[in-house]
N, C-alpha and C. Protein backbone atom coordinates (compact mmCIF):
# COMPACT_ATOMS: atom_id res chain seq x y z
N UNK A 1 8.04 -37.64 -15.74
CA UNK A 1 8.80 -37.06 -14.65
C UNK A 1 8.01 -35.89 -14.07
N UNK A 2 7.76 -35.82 -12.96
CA UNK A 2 7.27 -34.80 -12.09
C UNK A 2 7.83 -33.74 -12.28
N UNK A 3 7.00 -32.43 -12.28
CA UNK A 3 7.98 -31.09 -12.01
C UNK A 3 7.84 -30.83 -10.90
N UNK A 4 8.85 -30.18 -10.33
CA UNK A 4 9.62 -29.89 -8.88
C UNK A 4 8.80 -28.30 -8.69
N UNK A 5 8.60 -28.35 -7.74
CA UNK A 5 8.23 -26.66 -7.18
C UNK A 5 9.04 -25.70 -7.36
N UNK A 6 9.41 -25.03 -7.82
CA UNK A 6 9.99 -23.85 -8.09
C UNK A 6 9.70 -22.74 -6.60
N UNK A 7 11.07 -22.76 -6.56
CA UNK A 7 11.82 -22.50 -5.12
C UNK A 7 11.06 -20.45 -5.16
N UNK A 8 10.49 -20.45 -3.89
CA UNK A 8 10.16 -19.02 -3.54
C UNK A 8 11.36 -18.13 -4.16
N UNK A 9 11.49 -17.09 -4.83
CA UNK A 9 12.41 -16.02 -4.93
C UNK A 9 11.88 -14.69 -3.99
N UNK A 10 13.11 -14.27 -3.12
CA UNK A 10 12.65 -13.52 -2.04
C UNK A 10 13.73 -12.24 -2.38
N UNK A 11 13.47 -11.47 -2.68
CA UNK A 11 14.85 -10.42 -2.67
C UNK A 11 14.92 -9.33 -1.85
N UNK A 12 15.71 -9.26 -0.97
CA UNK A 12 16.05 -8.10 -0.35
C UNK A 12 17.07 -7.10 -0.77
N UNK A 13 16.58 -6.09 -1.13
CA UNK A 13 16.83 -4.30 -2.12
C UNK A 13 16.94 -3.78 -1.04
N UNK A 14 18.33 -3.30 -0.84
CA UNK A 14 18.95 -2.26 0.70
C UNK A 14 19.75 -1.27 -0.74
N UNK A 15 18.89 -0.07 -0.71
CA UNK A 15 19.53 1.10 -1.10
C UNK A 15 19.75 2.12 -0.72
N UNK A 16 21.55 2.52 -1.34
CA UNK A 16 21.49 3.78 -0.70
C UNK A 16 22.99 4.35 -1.27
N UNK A 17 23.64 5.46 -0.89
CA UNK A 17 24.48 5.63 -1.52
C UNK A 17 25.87 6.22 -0.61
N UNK A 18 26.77 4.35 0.04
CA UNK A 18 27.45 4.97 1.10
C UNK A 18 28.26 6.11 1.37
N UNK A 19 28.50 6.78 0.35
CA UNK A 19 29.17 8.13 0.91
C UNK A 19 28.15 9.75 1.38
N UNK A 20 27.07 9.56 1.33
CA UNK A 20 25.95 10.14 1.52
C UNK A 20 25.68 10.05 2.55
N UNK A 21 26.20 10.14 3.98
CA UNK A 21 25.72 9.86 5.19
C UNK A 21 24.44 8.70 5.16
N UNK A 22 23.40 9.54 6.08
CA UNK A 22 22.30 8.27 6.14
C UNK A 22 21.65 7.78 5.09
N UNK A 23 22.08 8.21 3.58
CA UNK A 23 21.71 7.91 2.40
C UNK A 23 21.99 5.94 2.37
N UNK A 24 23.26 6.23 3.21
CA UNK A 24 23.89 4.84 3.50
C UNK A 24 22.66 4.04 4.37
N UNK A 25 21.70 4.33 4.62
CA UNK A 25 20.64 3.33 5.53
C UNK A 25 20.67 1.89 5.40
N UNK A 26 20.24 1.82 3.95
CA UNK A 26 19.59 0.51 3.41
C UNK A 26 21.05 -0.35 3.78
N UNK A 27 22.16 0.43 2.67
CA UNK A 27 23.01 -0.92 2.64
C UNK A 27 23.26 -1.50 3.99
N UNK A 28 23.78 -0.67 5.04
CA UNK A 28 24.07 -0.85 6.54
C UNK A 28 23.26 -2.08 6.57
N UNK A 29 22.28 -1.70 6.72
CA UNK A 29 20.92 -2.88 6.64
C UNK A 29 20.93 -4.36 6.17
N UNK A 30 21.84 -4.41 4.79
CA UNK A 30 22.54 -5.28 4.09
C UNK A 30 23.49 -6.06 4.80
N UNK A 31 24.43 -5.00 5.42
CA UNK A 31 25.71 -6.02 5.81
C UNK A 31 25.08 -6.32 7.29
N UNK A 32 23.54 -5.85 7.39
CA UNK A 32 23.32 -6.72 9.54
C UNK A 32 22.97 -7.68 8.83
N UNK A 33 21.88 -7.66 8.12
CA UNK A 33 21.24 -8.86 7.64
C UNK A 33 22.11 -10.06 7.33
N UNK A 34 23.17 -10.02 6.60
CA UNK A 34 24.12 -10.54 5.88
C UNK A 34 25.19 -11.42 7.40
N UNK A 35 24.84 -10.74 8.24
CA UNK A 35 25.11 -11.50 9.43
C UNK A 35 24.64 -12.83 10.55
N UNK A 36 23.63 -12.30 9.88
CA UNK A 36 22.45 -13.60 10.83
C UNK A 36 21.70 -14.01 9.88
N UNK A 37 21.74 -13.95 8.24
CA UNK A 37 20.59 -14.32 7.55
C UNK A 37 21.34 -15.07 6.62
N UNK A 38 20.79 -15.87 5.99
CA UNK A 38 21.50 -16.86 4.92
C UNK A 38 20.51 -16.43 3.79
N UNK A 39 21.01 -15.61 2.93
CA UNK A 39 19.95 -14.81 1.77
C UNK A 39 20.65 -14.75 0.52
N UNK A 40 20.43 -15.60 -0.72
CA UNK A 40 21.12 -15.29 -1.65
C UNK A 40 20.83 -13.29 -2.02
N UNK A 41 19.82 -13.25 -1.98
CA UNK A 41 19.26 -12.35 -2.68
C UNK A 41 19.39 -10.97 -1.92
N UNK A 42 20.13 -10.75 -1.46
CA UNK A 42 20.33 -9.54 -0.11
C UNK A 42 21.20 -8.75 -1.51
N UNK A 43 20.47 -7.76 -1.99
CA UNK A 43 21.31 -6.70 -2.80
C UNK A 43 21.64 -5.59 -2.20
N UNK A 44 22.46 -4.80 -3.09
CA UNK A 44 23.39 -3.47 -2.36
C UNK A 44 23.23 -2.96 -3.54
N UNK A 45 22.45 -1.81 -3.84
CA UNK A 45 22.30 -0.95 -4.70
C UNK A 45 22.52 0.58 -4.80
N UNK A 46 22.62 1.90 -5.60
CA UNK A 46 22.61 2.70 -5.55
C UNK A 46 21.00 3.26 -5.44
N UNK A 47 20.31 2.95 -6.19
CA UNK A 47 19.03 3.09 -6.34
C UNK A 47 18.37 3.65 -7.35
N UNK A 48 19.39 3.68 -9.13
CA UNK A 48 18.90 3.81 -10.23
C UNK A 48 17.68 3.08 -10.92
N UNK A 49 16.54 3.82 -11.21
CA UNK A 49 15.28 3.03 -11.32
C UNK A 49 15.30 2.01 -12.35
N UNK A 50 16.01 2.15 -13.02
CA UNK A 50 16.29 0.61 -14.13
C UNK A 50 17.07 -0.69 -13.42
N UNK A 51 17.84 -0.05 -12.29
CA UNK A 51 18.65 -1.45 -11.78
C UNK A 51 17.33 -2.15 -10.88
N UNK A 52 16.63 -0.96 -10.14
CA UNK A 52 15.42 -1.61 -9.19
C UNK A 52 14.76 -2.62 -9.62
N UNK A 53 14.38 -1.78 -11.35
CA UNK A 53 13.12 -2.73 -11.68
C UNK A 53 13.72 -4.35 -12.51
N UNK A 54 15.02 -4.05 -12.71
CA UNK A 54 15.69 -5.11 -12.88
C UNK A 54 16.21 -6.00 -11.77
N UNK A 55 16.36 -5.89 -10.81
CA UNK A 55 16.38 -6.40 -9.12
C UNK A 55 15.15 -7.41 -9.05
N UNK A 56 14.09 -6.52 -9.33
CA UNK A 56 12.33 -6.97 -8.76
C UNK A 56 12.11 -8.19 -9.78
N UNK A 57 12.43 -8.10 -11.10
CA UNK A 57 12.29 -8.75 -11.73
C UNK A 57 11.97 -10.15 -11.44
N UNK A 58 10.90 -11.24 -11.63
CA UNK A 58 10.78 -12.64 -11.59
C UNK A 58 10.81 -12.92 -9.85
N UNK A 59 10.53 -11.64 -9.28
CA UNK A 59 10.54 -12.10 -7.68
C UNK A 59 9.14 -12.41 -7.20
N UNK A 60 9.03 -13.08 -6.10
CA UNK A 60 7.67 -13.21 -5.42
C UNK A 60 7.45 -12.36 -4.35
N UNK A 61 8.39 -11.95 -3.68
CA UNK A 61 8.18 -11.03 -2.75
C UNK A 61 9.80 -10.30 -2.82
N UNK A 62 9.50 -8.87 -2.48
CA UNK A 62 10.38 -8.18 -2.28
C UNK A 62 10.35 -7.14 -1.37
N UNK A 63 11.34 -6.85 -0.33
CA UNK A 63 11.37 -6.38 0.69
C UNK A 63 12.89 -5.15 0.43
N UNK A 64 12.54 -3.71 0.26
CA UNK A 64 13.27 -2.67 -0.08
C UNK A 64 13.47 -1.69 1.39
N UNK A 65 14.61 -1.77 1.55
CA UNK A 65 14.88 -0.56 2.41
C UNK A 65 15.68 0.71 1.95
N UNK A 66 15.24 1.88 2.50
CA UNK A 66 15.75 2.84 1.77
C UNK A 66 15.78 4.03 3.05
N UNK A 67 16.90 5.04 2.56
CA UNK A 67 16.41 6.10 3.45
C UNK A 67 15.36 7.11 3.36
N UNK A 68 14.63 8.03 4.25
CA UNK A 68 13.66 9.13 3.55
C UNK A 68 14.26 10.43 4.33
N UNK A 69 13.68 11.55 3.33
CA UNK A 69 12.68 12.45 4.47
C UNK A 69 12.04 13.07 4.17
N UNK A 70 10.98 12.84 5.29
CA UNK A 70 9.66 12.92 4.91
C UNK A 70 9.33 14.33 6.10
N UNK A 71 9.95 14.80 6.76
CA UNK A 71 10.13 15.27 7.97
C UNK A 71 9.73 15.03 9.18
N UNK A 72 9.90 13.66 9.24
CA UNK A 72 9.64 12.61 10.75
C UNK A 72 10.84 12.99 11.47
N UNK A 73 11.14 12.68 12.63
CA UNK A 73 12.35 12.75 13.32
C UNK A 73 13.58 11.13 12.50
N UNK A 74 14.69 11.64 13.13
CA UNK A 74 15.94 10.71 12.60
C UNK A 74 15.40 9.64 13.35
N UNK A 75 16.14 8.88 12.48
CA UNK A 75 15.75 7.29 12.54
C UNK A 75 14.65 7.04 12.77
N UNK A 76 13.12 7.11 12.66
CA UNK A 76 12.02 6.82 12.61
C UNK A 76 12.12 5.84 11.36
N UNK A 77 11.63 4.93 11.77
CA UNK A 77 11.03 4.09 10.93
C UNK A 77 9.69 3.67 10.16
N UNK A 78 9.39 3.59 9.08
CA UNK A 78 8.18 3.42 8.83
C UNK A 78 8.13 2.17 7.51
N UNK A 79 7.05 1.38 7.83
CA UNK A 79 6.77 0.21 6.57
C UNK A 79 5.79 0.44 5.43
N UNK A 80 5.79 0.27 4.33
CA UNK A 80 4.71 0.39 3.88
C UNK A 80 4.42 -0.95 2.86
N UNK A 81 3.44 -1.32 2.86
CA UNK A 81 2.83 -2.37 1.86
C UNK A 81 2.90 -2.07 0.16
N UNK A 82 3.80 -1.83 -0.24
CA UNK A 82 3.07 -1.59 -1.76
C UNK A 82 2.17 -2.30 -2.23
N UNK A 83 1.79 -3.47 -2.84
CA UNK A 83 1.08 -4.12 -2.58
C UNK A 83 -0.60 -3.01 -2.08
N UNK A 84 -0.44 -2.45 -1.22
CA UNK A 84 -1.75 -1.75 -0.69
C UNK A 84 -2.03 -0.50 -1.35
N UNK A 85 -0.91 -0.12 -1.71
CA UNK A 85 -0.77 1.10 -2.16
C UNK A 85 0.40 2.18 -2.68
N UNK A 86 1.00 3.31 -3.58
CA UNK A 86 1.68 3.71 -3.71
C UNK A 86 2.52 3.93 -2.33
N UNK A 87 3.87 4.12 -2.61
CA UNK A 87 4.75 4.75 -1.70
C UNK A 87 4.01 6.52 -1.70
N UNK A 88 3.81 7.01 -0.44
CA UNK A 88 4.07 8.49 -0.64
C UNK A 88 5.44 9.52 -1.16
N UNK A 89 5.09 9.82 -1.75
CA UNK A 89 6.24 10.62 -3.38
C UNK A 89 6.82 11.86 -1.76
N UNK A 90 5.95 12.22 -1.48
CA UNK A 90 6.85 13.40 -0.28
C UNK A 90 7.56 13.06 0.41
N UNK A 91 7.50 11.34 0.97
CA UNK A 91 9.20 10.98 1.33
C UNK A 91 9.73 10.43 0.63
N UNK A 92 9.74 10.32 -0.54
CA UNK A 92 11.06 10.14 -1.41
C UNK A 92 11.19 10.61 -2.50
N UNK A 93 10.83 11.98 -2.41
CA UNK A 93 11.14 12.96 -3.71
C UNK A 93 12.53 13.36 -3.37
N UNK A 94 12.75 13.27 -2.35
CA UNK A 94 14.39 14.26 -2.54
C UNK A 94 15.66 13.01 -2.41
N UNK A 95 15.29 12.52 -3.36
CA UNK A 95 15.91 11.25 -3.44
C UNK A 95 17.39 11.58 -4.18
N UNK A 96 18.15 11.04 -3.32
CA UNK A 96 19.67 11.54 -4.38
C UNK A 96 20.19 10.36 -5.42
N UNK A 97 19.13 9.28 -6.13
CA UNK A 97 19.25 8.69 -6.82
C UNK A 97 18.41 9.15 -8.08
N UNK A 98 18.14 10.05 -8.14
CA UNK A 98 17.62 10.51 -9.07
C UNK A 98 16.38 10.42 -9.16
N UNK A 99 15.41 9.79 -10.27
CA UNK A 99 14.34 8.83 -10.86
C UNK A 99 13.71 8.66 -9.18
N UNK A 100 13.25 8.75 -8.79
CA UNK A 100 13.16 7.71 -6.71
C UNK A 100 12.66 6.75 -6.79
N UNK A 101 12.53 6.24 -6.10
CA UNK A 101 12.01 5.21 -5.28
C UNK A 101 10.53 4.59 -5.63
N UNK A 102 9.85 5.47 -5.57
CA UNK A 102 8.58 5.95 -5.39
C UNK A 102 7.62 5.19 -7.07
N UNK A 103 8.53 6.42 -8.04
CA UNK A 103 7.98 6.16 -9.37
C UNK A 103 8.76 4.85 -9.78
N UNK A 104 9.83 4.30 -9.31
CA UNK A 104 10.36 2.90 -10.02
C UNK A 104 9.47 2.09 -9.56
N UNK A 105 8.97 2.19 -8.37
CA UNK A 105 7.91 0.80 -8.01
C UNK A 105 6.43 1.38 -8.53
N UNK A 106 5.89 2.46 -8.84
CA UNK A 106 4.58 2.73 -9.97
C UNK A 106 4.71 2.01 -10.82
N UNK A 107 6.15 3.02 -11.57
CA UNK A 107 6.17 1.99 -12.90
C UNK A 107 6.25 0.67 -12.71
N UNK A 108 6.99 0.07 -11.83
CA UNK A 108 7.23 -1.57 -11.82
C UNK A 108 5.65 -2.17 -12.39
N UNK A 109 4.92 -1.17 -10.82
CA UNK A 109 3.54 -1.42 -11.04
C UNK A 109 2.59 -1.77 -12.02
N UNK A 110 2.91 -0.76 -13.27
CA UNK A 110 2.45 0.16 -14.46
C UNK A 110 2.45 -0.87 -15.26
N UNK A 111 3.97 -1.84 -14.98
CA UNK A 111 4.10 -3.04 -16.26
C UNK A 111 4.11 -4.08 -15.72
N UNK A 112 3.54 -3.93 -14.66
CA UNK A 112 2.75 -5.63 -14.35
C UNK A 112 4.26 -6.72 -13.76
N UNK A 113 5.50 -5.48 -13.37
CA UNK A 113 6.97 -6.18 -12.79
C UNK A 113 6.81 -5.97 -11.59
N UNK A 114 6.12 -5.76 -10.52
CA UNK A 114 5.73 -5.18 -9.06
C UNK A 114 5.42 -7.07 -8.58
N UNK A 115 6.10 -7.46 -7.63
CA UNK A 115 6.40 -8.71 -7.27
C UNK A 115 4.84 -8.57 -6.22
N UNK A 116 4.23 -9.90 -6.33
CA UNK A 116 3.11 -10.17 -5.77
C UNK A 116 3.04 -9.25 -3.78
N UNK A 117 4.03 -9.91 -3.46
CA UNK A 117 4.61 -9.68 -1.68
C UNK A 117 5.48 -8.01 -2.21
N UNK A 118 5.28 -6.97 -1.99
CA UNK A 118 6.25 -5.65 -2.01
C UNK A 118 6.28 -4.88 -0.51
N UNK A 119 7.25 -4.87 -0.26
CA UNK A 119 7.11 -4.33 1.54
C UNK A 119 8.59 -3.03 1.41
N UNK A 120 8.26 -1.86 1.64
CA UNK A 120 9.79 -0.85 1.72
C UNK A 120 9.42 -0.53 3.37
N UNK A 121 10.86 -0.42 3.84
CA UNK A 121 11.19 -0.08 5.01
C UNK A 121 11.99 1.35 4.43
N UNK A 122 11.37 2.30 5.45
CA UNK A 122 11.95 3.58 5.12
C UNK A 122 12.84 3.80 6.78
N UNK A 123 13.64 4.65 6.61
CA UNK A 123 14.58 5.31 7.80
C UNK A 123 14.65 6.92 7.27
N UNK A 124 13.81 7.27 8.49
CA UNK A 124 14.22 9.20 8.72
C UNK A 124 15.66 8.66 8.25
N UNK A 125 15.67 10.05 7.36
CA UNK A 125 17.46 10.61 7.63
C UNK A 125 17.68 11.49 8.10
N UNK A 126 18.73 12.28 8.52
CA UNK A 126 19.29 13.79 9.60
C UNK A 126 20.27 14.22 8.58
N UNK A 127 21.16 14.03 8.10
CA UNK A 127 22.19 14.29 7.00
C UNK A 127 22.41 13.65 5.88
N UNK A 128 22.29 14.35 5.02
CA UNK A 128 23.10 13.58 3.72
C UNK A 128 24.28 13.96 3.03
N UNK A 129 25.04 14.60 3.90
CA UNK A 129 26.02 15.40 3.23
C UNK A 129 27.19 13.84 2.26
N UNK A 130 28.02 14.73 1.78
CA UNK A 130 29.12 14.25 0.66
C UNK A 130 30.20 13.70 2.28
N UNK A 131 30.39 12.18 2.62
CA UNK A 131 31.76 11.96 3.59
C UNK A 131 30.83 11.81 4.56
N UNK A 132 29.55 11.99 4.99
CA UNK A 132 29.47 11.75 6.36
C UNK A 132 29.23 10.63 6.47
N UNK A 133 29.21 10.54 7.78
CA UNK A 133 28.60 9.17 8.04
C UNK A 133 27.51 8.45 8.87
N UNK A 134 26.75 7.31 9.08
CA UNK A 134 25.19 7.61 9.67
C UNK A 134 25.78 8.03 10.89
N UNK A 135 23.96 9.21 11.21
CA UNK A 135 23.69 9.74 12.66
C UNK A 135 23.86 8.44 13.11
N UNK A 136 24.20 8.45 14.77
CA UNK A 136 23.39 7.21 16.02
C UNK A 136 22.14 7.26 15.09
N UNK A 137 21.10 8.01 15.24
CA UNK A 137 19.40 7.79 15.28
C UNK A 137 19.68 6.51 14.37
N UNK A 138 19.87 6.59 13.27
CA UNK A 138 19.84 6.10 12.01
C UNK A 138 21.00 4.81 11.91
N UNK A 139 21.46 4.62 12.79
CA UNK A 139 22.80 3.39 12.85
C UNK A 139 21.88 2.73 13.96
N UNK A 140 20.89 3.13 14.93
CA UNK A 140 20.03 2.38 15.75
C UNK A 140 19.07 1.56 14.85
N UNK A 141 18.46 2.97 14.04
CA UNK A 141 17.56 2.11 13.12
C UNK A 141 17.82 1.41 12.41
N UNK A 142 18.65 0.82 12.27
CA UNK A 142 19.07 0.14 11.15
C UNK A 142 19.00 -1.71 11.52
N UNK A 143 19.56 -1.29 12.73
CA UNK A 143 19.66 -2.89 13.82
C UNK A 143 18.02 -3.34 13.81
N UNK A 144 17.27 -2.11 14.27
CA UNK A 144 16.19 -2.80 14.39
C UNK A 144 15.46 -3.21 12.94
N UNK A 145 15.75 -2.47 11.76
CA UNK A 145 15.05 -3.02 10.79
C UNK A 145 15.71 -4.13 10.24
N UNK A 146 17.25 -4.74 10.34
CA UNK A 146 17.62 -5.99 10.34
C UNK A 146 16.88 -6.70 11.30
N UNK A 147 16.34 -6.89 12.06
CA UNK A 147 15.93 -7.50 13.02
C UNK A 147 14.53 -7.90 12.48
N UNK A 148 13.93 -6.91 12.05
CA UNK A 148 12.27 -6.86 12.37
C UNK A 148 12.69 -7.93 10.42
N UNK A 149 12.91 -7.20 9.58
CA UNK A 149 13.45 -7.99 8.23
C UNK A 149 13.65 -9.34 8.48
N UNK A 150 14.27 -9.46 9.23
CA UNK A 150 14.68 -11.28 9.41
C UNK A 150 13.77 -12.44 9.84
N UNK A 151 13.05 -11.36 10.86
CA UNK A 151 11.50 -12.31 11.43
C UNK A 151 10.70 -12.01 10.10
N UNK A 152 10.45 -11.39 9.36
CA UNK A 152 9.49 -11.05 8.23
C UNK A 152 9.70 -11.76 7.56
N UNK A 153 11.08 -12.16 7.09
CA UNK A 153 11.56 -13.18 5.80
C UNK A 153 11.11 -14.76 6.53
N UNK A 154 11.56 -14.59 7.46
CA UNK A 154 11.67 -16.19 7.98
C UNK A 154 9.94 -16.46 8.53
N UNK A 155 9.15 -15.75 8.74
CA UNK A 155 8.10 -15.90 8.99
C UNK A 155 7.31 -16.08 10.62
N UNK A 156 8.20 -14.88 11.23
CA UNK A 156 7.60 -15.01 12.34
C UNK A 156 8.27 -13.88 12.89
């Protein structure tokens, strides 16, 4: 009997922590995607570095959105390749998940759990207070990184 190809695993990691104003980025991100995309793998996380690296786990590519600041203007967007290289630690040291962003995908790195394809979409944030809720800047950005995400997954 032939073995069958073993189906791409693609996961999309939208973190953030909705009562945190634009902390809320990623998930937002989650429920556009979750609109026009047919994705088992579309997660909603807080962004504790053990759930991440348990997320990444057995994936081939993984595509993370998160909020920053890095002190770009709100809603700026920026991509980065992991894959090419570390995340820069100065936008996501002030991470209100503790552990960040940053060092969960090193370490992922470190133990050889860093999925072949790694792509984070970052969003300036403007507030993170306790109740708020996203700036415009950052409720704009969000459409477009569902957008730009969906051609990325689907391949074009």
């Amino acid at each position: 009997m032939a073995d069958r190809a073993r189906k791409r695993r693609c996961v999309v990691l939208c973190i953030g922590n909705p009562q945190r104003g634009d902390d809320a980025a990623g998930r937002a991100v989650a429920r556009a995607l979750r609109a026009f995309l047919d994705e088992d793998e579309i997660i909603e996380e807080e962004g504790e570095a053990t759930r991440v690296l348990a997320r990444l786990e057995g994936a081939d590519a993984a595509f993370i959105v998160d909020a920053c600041a890095s002190g770009a203007s709100p809603g700026e967007i920026q991509r980065f390749d992991i894959g090419a290289g570390p995340l820069p630690q100065t936008a996501f040291s002030a991470s209100t998940h503790g552990f960040g962003l940053a060092e969960a995908l090193e370490l992922a790195r470190a133990l050889g759990a860093l999925p072949p394809h790694c792509v984070v979409y970052a969003i300036e944030g403007a507030a993170f207070d306790v109740g708020a809720t996203l700036s415009p800047a950052v409720a704009t950005a969000v459409d477009i990184v569902a957008v730009r995400l969906r051609a990325e997954i689907l391949g074009g």
